[in-house]
PDB file of N, CA and C in Angstrom:
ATOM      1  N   UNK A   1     191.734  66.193 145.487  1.00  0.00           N
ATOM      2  CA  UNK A   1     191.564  64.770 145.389  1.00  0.00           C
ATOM      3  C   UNK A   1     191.407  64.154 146.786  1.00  0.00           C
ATOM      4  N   UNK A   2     192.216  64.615 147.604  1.00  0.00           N
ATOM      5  CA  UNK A   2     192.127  63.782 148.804  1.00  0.00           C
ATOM      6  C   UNK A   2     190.964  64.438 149.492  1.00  0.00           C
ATOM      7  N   UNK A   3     190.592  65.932 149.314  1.00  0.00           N
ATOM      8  CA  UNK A   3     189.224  66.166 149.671  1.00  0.00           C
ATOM      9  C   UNK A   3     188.099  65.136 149.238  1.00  0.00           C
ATOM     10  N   UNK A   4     188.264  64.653 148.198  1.00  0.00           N
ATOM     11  CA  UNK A   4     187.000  63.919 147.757  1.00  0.00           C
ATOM     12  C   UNK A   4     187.260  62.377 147.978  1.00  0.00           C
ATOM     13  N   UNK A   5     187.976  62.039 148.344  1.00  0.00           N
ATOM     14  CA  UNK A   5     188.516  60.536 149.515  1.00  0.00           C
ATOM     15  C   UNK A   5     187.526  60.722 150.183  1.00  0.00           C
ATOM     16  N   UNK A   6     187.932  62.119 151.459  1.00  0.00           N
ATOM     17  CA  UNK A   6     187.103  62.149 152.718  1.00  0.00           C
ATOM     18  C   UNK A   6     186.127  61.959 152.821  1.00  0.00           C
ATOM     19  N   UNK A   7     185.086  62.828 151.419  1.00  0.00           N
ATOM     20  CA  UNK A   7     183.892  62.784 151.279  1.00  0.00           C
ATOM     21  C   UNK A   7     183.183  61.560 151.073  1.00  0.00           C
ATOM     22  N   UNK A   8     183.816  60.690 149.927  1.00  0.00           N
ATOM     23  CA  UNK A   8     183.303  59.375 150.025  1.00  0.00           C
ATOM     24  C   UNK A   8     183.507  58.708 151.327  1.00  0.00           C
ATOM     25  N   UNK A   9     184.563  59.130 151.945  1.00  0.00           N
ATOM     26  CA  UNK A   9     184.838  58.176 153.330  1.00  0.00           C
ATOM     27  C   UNK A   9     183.585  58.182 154.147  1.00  0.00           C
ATOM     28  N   UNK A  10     183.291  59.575 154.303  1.00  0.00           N
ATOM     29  CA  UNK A  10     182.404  59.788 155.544  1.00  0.00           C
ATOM     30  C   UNK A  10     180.980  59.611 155.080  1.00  0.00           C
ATOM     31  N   UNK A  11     180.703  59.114 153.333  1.00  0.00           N
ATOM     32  CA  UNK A  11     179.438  58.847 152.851  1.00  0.00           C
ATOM     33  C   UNK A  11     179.552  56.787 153.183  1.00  0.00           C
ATOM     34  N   UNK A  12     180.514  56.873 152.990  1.00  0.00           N
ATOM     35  CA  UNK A  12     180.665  55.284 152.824  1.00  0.00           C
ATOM     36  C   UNK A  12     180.700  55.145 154.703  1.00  0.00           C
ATOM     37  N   UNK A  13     181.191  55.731 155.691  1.00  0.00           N
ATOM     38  CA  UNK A  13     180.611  55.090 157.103  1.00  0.00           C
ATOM     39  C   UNK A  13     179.059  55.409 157.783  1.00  0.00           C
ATOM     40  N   UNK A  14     178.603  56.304 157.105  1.00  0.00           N
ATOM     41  CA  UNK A  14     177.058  56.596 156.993  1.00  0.00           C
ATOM     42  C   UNK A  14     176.053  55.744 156.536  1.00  0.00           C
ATOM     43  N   UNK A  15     176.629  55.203 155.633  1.00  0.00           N
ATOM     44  CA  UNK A  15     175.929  54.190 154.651  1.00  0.00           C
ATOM     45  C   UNK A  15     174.976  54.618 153.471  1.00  0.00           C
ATOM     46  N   UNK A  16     175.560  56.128 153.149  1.00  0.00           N
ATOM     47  CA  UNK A  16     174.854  56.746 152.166  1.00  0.00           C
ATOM     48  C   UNK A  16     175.990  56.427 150.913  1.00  0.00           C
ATOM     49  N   UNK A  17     176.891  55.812 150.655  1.00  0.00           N
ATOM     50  CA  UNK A  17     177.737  56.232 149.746  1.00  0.00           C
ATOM     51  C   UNK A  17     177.096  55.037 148.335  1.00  0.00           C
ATOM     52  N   UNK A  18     176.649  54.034 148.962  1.00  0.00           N
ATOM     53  CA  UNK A  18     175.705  53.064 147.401  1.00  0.00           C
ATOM     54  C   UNK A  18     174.406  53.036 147.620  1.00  0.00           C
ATOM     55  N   UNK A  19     173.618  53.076 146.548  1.00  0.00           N
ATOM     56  CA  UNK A  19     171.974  52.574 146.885  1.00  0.00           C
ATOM     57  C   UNK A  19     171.719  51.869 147.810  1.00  0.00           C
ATOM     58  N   UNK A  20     172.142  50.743 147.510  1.00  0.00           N
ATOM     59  CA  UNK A  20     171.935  49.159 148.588  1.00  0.00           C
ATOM     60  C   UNK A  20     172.744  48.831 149.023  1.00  0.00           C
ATOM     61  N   UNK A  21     172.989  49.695 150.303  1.00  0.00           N
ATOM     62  CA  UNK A  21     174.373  49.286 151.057  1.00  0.00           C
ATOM     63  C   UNK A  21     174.684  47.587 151.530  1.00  0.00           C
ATOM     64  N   UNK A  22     172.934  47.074 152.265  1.00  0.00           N
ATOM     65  CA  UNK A  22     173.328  46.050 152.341  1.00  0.00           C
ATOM     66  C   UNK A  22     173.889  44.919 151.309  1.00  0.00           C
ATOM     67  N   UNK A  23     173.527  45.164 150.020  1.00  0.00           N
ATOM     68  CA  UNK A  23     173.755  44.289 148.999  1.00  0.00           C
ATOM     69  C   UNK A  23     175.583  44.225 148.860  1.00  0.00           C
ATOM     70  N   UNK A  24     176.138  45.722 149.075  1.00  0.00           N
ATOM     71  CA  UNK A  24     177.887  45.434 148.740  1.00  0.00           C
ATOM     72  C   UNK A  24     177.768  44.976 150.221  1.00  0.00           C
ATOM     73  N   UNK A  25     177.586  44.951 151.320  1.00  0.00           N
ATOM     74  CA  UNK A  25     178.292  44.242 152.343  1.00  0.00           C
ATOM     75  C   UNK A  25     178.258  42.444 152.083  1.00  0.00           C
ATOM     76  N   UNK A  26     176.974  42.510 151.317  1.00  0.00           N
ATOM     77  CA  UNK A  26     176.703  40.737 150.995  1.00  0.00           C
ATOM     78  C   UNK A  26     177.564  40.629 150.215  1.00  0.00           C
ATOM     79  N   UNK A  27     177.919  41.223 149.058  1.00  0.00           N
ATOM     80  CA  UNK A  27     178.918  40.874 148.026  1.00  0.00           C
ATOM     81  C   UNK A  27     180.273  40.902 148.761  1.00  0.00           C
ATOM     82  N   UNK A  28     180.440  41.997 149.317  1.00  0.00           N
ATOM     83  CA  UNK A  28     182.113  42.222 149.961  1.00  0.00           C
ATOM     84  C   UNK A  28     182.365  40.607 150.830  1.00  0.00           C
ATOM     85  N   UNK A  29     181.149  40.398 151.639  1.00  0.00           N
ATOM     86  CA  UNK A  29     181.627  39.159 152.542  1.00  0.00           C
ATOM     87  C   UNK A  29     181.644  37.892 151.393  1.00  0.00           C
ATOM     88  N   UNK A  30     180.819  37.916 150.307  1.00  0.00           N
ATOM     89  CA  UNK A  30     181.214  36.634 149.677  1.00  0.00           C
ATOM     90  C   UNK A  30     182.198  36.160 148.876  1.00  0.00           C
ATOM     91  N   UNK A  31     182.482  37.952 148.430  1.00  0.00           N
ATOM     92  CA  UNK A  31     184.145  37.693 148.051  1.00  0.00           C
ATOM     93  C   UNK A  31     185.547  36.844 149.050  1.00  0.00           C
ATOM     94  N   UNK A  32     185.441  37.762 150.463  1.00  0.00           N
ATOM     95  CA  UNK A  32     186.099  37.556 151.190  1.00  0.00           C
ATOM     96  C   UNK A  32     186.067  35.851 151.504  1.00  0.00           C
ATOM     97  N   UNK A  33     184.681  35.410 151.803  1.00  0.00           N
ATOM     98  CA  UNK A  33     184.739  34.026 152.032  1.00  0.00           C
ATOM     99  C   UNK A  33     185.032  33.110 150.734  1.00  0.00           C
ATOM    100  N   UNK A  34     184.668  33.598 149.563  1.00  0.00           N
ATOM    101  CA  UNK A  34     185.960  32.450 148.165  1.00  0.00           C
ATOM    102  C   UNK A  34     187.294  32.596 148.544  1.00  0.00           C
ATOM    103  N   UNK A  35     187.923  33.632 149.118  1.00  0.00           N
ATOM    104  CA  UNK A  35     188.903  33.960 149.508  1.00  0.00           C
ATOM    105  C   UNK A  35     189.639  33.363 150.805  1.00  0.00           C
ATOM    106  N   UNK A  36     188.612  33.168 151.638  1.00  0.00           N
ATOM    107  CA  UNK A  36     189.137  32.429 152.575  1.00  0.00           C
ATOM    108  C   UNK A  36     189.196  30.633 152.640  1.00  0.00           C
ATOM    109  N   UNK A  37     187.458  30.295 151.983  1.00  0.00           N
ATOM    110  CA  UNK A  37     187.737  28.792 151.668  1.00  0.00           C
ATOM    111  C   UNK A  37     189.162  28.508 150.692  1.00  0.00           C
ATOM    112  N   UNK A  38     189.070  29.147 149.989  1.00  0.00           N
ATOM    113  CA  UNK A  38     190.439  28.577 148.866  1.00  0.00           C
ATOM    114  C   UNK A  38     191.717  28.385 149.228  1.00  0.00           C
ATOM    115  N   UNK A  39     192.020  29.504 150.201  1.00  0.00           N
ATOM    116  CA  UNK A  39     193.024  29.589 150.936  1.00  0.00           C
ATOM    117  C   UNK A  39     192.868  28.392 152.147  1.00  0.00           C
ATOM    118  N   UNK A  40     192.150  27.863 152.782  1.00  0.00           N
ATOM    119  CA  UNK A  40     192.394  26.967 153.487  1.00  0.00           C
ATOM    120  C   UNK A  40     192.278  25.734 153.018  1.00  0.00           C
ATOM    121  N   UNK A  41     191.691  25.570 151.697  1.00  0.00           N
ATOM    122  CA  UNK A  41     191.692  24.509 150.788  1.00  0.00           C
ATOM    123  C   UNK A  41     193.037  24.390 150.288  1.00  0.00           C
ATOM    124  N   UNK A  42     193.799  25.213 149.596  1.00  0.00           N
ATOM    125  CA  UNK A  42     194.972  25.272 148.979  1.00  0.00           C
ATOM    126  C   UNK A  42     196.192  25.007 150.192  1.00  0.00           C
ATOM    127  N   UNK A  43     195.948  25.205 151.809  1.00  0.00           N
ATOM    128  CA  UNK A  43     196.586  25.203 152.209  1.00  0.00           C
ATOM    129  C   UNK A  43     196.475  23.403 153.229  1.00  0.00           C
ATOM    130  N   UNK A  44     195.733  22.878 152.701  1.00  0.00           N
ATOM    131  CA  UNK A  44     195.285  22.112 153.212  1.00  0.00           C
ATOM    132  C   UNK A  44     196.199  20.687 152.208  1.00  0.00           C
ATOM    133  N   UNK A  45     195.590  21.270 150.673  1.00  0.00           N
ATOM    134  CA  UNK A  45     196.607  20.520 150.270  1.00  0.00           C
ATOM    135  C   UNK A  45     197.759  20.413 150.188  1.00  0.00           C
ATOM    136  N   UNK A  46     198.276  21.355 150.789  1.00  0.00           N
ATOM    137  CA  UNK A  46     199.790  21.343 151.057  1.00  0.00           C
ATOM    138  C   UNK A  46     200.940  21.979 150.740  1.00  0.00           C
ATOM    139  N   UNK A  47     199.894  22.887 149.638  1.00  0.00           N
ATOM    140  CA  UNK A  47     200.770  24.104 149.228  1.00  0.00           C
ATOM    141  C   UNK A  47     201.233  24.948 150.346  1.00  0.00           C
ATOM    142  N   UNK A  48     202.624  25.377 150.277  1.00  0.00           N
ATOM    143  CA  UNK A  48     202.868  26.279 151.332  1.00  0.00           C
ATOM    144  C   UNK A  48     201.979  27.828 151.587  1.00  0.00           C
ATOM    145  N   UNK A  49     202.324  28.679 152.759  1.00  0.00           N
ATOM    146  CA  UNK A  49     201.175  29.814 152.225  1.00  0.00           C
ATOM    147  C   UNK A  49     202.291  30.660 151.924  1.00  0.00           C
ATOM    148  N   UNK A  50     203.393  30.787 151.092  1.00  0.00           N
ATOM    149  CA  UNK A  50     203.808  31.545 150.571  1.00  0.00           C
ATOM    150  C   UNK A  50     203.094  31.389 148.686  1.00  0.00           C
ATOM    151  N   UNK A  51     202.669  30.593 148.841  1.00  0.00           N
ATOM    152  CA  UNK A  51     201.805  30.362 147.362  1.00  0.00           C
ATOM    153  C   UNK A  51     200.472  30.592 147.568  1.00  0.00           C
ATOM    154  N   UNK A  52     199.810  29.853 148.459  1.00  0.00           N
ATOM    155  CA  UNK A  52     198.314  29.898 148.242  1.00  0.00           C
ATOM    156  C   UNK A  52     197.667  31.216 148.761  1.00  0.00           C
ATOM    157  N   UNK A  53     198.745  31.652 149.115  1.00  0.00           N
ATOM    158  CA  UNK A  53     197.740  33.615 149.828  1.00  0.00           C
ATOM    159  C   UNK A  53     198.227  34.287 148.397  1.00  0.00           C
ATOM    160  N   UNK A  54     198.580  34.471 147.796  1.00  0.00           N
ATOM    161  CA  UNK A  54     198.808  35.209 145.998  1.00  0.00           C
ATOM    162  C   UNK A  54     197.672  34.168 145.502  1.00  0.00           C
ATOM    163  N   UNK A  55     197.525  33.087 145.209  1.00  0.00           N
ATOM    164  CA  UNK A  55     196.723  32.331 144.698  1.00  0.00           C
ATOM    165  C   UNK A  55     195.435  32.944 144.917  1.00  0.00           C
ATOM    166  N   UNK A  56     194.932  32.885 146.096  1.00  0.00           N
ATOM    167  CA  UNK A  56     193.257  32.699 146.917  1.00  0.00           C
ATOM    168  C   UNK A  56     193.480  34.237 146.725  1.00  0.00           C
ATOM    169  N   UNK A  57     194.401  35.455 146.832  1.00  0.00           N
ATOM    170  CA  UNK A  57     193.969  36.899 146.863  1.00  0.00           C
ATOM    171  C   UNK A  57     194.140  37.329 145.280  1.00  0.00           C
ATOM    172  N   UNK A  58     194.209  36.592 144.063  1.00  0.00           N
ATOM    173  CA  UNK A  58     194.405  36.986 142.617  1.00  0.00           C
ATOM    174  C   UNK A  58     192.906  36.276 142.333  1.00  0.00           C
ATOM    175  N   UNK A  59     192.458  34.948 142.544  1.00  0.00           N
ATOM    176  CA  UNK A  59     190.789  34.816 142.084  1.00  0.00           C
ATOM    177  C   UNK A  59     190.476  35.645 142.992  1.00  0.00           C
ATOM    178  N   UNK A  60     190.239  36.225 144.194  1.00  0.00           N
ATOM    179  CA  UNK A  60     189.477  36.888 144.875  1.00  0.00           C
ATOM    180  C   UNK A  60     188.782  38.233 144.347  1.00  0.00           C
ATOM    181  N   UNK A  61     190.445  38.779 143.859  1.00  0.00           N
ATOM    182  CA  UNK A  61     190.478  40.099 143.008  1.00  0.00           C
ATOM    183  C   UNK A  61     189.757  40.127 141.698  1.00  0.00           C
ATOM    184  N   UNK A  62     189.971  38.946 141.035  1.00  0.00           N
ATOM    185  CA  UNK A  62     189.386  38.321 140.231  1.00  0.00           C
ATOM    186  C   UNK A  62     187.594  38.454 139.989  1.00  0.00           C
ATOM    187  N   UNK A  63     187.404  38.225 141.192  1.00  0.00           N
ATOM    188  CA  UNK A  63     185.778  38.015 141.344  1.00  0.00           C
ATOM    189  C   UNK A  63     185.215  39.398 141.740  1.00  0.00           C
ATOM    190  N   UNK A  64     185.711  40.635 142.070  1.00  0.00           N
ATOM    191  CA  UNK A  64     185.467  41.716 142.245  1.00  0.00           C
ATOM    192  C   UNK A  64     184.698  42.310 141.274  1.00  0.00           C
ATOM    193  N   UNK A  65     185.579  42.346 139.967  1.00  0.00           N
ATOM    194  CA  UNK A  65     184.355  42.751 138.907  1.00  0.00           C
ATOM    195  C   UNK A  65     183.220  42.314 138.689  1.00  0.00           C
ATOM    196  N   UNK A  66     182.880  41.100 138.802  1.00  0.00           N
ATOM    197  CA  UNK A  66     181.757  40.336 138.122  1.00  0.00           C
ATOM    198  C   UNK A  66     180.970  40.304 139.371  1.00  0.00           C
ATOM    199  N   UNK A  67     181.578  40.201 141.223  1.00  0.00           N
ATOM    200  CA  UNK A  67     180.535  40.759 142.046  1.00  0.00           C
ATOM    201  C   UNK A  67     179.697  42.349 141.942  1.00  0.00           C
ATOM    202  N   UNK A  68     180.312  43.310 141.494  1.00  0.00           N
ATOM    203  CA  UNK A  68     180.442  44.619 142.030  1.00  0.00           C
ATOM    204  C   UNK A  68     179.887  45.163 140.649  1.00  0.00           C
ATOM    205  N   UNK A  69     179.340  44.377 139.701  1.00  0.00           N
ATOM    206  CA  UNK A  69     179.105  44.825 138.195  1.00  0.00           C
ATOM    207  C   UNK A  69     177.714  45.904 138.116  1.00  0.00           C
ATOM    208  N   UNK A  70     177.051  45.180 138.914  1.00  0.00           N
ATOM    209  CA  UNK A  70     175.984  46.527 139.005  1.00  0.00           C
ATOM    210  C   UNK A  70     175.516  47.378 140.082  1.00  0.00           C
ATOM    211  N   UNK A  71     176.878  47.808 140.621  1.00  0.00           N
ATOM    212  CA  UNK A  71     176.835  48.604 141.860  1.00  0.00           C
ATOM    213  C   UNK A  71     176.400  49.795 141.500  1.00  0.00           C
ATOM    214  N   UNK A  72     175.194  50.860 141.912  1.00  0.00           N
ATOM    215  CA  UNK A  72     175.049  51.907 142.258  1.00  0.00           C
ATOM    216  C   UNK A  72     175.406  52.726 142.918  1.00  0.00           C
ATOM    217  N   UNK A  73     176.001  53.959 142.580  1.00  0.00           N
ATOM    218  CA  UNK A  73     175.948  55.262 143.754  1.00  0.00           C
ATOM    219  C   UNK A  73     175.261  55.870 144.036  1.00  0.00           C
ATOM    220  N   UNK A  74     174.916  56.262 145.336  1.00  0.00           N
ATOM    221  CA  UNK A  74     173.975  57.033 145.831  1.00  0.00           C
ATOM    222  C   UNK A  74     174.032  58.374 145.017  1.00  0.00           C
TER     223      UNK A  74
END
């Protein structure tokens, strides 16, 4: 098992490990940025960030499936 970690590891810093690598880096960053506006939105209104970082990282997680739905492997 952890042999086949490595393998994806060293396919995934190659950039052989999805079809369209650039497409998950677009998805990965647009996750990250719902993730970050919300969190500075939520923290803006005044929620403490012992709330709004569980908040902004549960939709984030949230949005993973429905970004990542028609990801290919190489």
């Amino acid at each position: 098992m952890f042999d086949a970690f490595l393998d994806a590891l060293k396919l995934f810093l190659r950039g052989k490990l999805f079809r369209d690598f650039p497409s998950v880096v677009k998805r990965t960053l647009i996750g990250n940025a719902v993730a970050a506006v919300l969190l500075i939105v939520l923290a803006k209104v005044g929620l403490p960030l012992y709330v709004a970082i569980p908040i902004a990282s549960i939709v984030a997680g949230a949005l993973q499936p429905w970004l990542f739905k028609d990801l290919k492997y190489a």
